[in-house]
Protein backbone atom coordinates (compact mmCIF):
# COMPACT_ATOMS: atom_id res chain seq x y z
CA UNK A 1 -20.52 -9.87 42.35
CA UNK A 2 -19.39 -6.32 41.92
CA UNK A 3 -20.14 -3.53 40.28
CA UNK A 4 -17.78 -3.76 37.49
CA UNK A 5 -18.64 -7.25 36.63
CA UNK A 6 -22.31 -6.59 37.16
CA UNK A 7 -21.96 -3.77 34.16
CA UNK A 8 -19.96 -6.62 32.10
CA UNK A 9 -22.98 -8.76 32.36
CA UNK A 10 -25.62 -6.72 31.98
CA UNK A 11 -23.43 -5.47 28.99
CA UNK A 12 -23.44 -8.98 27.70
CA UNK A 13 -27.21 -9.64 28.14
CA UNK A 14 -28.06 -6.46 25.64
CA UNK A 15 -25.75 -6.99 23.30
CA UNK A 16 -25.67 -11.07 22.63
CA UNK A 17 -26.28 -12.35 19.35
CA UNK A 18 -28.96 -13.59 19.08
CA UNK A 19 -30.64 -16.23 16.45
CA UNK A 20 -31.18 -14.70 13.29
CA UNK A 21 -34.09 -14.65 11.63
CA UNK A 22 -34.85 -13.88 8.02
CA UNK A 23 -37.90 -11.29 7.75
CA UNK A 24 -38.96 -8.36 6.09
CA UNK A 25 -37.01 -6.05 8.48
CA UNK A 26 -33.66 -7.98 8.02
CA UNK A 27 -33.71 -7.93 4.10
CA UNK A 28 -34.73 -4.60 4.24
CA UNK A 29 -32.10 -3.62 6.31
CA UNK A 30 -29.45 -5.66 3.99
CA UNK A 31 -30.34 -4.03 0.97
CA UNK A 32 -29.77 -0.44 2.70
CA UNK A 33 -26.13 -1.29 3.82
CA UNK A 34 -25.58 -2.54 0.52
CA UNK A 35 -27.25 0.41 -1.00
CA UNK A 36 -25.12 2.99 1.68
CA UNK A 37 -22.06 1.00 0.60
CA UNK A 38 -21.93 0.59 -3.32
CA UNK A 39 -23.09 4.64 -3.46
CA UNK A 40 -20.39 5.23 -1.12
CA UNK A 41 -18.17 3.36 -3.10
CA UNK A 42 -19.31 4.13 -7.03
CA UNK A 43 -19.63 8.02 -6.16
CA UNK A 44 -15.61 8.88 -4.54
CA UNK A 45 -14.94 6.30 -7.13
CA UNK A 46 -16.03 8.63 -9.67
CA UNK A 47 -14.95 11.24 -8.69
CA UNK A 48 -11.45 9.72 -7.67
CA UNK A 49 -11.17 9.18 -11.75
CA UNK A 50 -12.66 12.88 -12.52
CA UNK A 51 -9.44 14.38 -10.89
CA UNK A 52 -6.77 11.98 -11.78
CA UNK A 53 -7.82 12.04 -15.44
CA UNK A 54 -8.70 15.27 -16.71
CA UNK A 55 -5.66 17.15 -16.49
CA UNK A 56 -7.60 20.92 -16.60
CA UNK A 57 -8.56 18.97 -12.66
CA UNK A 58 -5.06 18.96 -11.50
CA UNK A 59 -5.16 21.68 -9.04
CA UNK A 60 -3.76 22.12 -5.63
CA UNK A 61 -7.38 22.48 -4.09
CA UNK A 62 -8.76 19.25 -6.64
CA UNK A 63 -5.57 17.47 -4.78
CA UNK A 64 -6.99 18.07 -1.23
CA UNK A 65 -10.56 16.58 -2.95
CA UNK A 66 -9.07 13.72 -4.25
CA UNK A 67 -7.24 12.67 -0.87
CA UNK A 68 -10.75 13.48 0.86
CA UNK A 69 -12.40 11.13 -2.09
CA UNK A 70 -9.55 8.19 -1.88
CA UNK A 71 -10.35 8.21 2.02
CA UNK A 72 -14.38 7.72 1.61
CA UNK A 73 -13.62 5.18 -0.81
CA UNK A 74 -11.66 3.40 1.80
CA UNK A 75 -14.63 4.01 4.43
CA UNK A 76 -16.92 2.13 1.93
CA UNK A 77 -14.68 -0.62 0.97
CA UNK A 78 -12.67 -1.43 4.53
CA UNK A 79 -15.21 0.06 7.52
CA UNK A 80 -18.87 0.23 6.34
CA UNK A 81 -19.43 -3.47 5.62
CA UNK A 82 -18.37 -4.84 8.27
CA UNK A 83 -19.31 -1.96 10.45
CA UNK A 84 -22.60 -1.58 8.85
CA UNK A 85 -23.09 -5.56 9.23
CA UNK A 86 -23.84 -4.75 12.99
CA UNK A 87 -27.52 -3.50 11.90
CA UNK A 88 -28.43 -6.90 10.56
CA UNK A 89 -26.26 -9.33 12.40
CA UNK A 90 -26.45 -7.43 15.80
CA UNK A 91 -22.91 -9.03 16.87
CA UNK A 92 -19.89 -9.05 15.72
CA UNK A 93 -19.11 -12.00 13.53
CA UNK A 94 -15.94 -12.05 11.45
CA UNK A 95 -13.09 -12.84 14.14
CA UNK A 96 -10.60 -10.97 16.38
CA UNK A 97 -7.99 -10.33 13.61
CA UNK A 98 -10.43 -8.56 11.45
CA UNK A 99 -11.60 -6.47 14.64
CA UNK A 100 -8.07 -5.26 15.40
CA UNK A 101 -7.86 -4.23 11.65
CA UNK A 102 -11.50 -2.50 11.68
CA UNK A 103 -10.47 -0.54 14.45
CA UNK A 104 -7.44 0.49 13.41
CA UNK A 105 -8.20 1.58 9.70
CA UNK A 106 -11.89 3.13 10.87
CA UNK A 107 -9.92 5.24 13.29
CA UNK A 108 -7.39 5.70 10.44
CA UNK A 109 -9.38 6.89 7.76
CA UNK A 110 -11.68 8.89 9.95
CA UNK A 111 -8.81 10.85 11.34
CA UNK A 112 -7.74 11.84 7.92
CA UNK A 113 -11.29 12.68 6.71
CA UNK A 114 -11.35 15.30 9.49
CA UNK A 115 -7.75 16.87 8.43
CA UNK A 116 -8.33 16.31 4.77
CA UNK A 117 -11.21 18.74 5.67
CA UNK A 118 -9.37 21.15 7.80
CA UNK A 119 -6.79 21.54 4.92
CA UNK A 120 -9.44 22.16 2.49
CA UNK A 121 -10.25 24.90 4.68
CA UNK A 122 -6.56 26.75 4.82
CA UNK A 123 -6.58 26.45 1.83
CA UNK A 124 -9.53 28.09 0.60
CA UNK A 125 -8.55 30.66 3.02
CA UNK A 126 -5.18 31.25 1.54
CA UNK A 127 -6.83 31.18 -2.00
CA UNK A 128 -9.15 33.87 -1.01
CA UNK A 129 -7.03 36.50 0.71
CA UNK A 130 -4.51 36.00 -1.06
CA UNK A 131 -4.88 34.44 -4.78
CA UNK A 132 -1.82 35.69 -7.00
CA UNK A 133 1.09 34.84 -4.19
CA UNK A 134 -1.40 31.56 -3.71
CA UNK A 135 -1.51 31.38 -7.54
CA UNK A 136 2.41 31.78 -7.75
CA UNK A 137 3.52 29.75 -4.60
CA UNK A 138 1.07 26.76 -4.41
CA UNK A 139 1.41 23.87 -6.66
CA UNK A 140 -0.26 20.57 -7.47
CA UNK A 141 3.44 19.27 -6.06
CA UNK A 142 3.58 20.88 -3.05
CA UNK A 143 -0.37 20.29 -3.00
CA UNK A 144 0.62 16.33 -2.98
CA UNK A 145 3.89 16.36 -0.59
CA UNK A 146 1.26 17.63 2.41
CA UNK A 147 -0.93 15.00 1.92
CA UNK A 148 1.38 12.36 1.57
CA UNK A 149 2.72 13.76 5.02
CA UNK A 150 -0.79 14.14 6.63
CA UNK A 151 -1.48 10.48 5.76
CA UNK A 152 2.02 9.32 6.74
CA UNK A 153 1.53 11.20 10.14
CA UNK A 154 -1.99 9.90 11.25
CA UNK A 155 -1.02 6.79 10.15
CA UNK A 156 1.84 6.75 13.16
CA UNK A 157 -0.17 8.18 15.19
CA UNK A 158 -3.21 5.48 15.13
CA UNK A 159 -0.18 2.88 15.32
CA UNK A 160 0.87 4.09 18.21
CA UNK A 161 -2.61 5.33 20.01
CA UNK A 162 -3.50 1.23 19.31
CA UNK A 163 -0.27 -0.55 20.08
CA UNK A 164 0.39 2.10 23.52
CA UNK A 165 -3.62 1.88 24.61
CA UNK A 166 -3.11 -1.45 25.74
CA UNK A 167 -5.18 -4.36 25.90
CA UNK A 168 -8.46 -2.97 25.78
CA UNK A 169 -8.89 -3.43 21.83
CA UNK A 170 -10.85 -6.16 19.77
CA UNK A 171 -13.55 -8.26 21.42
CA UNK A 172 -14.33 -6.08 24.27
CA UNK A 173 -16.43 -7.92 27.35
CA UNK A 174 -18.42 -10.54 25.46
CA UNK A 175 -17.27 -12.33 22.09
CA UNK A 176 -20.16 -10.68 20.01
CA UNK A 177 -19.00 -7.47 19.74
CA UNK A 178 -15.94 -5.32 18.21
CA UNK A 179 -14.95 -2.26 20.67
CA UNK A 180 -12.21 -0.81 21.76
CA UNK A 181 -12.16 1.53 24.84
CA UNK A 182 -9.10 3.95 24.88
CA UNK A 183 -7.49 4.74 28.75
CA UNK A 184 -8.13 7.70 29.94
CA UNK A 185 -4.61 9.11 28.99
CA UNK A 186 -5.36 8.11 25.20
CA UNK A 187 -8.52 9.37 25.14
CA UNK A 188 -7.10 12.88 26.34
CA UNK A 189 -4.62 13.15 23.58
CA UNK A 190 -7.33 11.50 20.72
CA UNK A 191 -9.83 14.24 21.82
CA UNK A 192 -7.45 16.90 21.29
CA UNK A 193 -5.69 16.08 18.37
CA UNK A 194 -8.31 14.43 16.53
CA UNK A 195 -11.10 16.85 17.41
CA UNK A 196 -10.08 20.09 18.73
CA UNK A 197 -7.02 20.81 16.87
CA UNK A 198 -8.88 20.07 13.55
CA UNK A 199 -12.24 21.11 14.12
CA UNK A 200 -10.66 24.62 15.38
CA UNK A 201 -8.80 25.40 12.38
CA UNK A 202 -11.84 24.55 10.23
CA UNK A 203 -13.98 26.91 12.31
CA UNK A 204 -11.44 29.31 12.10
CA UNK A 205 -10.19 29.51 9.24
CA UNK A 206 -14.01 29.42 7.94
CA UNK A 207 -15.16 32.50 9.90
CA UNK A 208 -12.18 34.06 8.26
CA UNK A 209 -13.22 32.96 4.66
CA UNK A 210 -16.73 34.21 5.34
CA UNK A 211 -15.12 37.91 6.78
CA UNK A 212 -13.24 38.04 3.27
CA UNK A 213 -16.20 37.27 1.49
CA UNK A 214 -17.87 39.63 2.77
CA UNK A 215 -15.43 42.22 1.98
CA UNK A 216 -15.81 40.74 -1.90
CA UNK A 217 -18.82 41.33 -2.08
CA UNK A 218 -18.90 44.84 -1.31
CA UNK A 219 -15.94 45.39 -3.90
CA UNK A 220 -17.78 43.34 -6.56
CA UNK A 221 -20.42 46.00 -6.03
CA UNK A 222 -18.12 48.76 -6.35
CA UNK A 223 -16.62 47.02 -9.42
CA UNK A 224 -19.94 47.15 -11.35
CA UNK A 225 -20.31 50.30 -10.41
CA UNK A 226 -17.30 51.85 -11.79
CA UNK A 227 -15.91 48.62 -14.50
CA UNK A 228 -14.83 49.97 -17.98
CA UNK A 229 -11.58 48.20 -18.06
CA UNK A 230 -11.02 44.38 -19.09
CA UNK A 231 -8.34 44.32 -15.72
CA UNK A 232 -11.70 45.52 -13.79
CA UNK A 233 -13.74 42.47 -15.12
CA UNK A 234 -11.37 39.77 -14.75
CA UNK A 235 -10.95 40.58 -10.85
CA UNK A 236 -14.45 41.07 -10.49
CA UNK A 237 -14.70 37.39 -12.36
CA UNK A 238 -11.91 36.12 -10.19
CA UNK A 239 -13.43 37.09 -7.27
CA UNK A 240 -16.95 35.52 -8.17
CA UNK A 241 -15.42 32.34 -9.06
CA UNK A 242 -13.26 32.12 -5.30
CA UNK A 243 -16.41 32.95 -4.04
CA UNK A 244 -18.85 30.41 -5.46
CA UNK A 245 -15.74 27.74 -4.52
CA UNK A 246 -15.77 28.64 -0.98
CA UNK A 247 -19.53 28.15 -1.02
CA UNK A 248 -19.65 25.03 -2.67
CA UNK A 249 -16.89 23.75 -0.07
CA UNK A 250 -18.61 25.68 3.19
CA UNK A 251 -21.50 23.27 2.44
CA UNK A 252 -18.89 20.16 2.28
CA UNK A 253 -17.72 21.35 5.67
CA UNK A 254 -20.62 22.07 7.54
CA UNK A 255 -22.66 18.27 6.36
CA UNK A 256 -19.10 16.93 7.63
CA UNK A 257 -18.92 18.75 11.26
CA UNK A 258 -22.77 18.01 11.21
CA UNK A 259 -21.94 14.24 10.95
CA UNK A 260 -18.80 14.88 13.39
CA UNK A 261 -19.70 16.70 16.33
CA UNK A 262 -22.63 14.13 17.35
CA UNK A 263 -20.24 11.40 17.92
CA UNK A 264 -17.77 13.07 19.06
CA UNK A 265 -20.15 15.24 22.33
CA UNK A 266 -21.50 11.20 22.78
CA UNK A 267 -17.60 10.14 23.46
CA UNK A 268 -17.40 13.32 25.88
CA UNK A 269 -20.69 12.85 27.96
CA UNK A 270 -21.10 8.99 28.18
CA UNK A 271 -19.02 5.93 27.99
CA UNK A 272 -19.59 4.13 24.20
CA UNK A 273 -20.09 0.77 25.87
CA UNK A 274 -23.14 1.78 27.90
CA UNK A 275 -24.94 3.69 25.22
CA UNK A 276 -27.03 1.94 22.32
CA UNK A 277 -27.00 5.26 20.70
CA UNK A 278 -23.25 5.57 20.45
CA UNK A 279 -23.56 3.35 17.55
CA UNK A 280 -26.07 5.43 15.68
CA UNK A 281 -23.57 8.04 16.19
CA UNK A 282 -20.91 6.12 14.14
CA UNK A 283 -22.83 5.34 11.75
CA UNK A 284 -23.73 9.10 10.96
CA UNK A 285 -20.15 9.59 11.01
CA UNK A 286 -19.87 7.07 8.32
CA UNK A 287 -22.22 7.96 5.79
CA UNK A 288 -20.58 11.40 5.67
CA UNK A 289 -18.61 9.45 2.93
CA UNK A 290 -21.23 8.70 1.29
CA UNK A 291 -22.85 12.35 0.90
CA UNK A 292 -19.53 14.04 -0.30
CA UNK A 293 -20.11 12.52 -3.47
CA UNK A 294 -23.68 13.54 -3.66
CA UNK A 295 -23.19 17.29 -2.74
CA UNK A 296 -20.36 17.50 -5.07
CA UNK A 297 -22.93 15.84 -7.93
CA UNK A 298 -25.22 18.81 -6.68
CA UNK A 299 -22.92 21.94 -6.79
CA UNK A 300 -19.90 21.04 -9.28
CA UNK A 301 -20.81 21.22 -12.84
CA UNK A 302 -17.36 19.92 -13.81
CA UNK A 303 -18.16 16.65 -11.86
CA UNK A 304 -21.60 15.99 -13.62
CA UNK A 305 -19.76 16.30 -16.81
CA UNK A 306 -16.91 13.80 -15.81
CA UNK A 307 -19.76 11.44 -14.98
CA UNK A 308 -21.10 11.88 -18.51
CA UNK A 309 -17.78 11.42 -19.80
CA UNK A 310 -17.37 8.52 -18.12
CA UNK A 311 -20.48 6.71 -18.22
CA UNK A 312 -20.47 7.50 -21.83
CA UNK A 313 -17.47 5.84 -22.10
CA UNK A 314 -15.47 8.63 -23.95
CA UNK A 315 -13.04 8.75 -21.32
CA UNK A 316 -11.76 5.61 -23.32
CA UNK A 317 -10.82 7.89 -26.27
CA UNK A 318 -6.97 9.19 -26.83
CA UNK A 319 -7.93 12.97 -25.99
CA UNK A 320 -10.19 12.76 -23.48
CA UNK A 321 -8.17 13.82 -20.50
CA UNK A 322 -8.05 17.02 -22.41
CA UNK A 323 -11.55 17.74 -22.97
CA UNK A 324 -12.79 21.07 -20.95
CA UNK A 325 -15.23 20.16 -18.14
CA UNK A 326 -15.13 23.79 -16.88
């Protein structure tokens, strides 16, 4: 036996399914996934109806939030269960055809999570340095054509990574377990244009944000300083409110590269079929969906009072996508 089929078996041995057994452990472990899932689900859901319904919500930036809220919602409906299932059932158990569609919509929706991001971040950028020609130039309609085209685009480009990789997708090595392993060619170009392209113009573009807002805060000081006019107030107010959004948002960013960079150092430094922790990884990497909707909850006022709205049920009256939640 050699060494390759030595690894297969040894690979098989760990991860067999084995007889399940209902304990303490197992239902305890069900009702977290479910938990992880229906938050992940109820809170992009929420805020997914926030944006599209209040019309004082339809701005270019709210646009890039709602495409980063439609994909989480995705995550929790199409990936998490059935990735998440893997805690409690410790194999893979719904078939090769839903494997080859896990794979290909978690590598999907992941991929535009991570650009959704990194055009949240040229945009705040462009916001900040530059807010009436950004005021003038970008709309909610131009907001929507890049997004459409961002989807559109890493949608081809998972079709292809899948349908060029090869063979080595779906039940990888033993028939318990859901893995794909990308050649080395593929895994090249994934790493680069999944990861480094991305992640370098949110880091980027980020540093640059904090530079400006550094440089804000030094003329908000002058401005209270020297402020008798009304023009001197509403910059100085403009400039707090670009501010406080490019805080709120540097907090989005950083929980989502802290979720991101784990898995994807594991992916550089160790093959994912050899590692138990690889899996942990991905599952960090999923519940980033689920905390988006919690650290917006924490920071946007405007989204606590959609949820009120909602849950109240006024959104149900004639006026209510007019009603200020500023």
């Amino acid at each position: 036996m050699n060494a390759t089929e030595l690894n297969q078996t040894d690979h098989c041995l760990r991860f067999s399914c084995p007889q399940r057994t209902v304990s303490a452990v197992y239902v305890l472990l069900c009702l977290c996934v479910a938990a992880a899932v229906l938050l992940t689900v109820c809170g992009n859901l929420l805020i997914i109806i926030s944006v599209c319904h209040f019309k004082q919500l339809h701005t270019p930036t709210n646009m890039l939030i709602l495409s980063l809220a439609v994909s989480d919602f995705l995550v929790g409906v199409f990936v998490m269960p059935f990735q998440l299932s893997q805690l409690t059932e410790s194999c893979w158990i719904f078939g090769p055809a839903i494997c080859v569609f896990s794979i290909l919509i978690t590598f999907f929706l992941t991929n535009i999570s991570i650009y959704n991001v990194a055009l949240i971040a040229v945009d705040r950028y462009f916001a900040i340095s530059n807010p009436f020609l950004y005021t003038e130039n970008i709309t909610v309609s131009k907001a929507c054509a890049v997004i459409l085209c961002n989807w559109f685009v890493l949608l081809s480009y998972n079709s292809s990574l899948l349908y060029f990789n090869g063979n080595s997708i779906g039940l990888i090595l033993c028939p318990e377990q859901c893995l794909i392993v990308l050649n080395e060619v593929w895994s090249l170009v994934d790493l680069v244009f999944v990861f480094v392209i991305p992640c370098s113009v949110i880091i980027i573009f980020y540093l640059l944000i904090f530079i400006i807002a550094k440089k804000h805060a030094n003329a908000i000081r002058e401005l209270n300083i020297h402020a008798t006019t009304q023009d001197s107030k509403n910059r100085m107010d403009s400039m707090k409110s670009e501010k406080k959004a490019a805080k709120v948002l540097s907090i989005l960013v950083a929980v989502f590269m802290a979720c991101l960079f784990p898995y994807f150092v594991n992916t550089l430094i160790s093959n994912a079929l050899e590692t138990e922790s690889f899996f942990n990884l991905v599952i960090l990497l999923y519940l980033n969906s689920t905390i988006n909707p919690v650290i917006y909850a924490l920071f946007y006022p405007w989204f606590r009072r959609c949820i009120k709205v909602i849950l109240t049920l006024q959104i149900f009256r004639t006026d209510s996508a007019l009603i200020n939640v500023h």
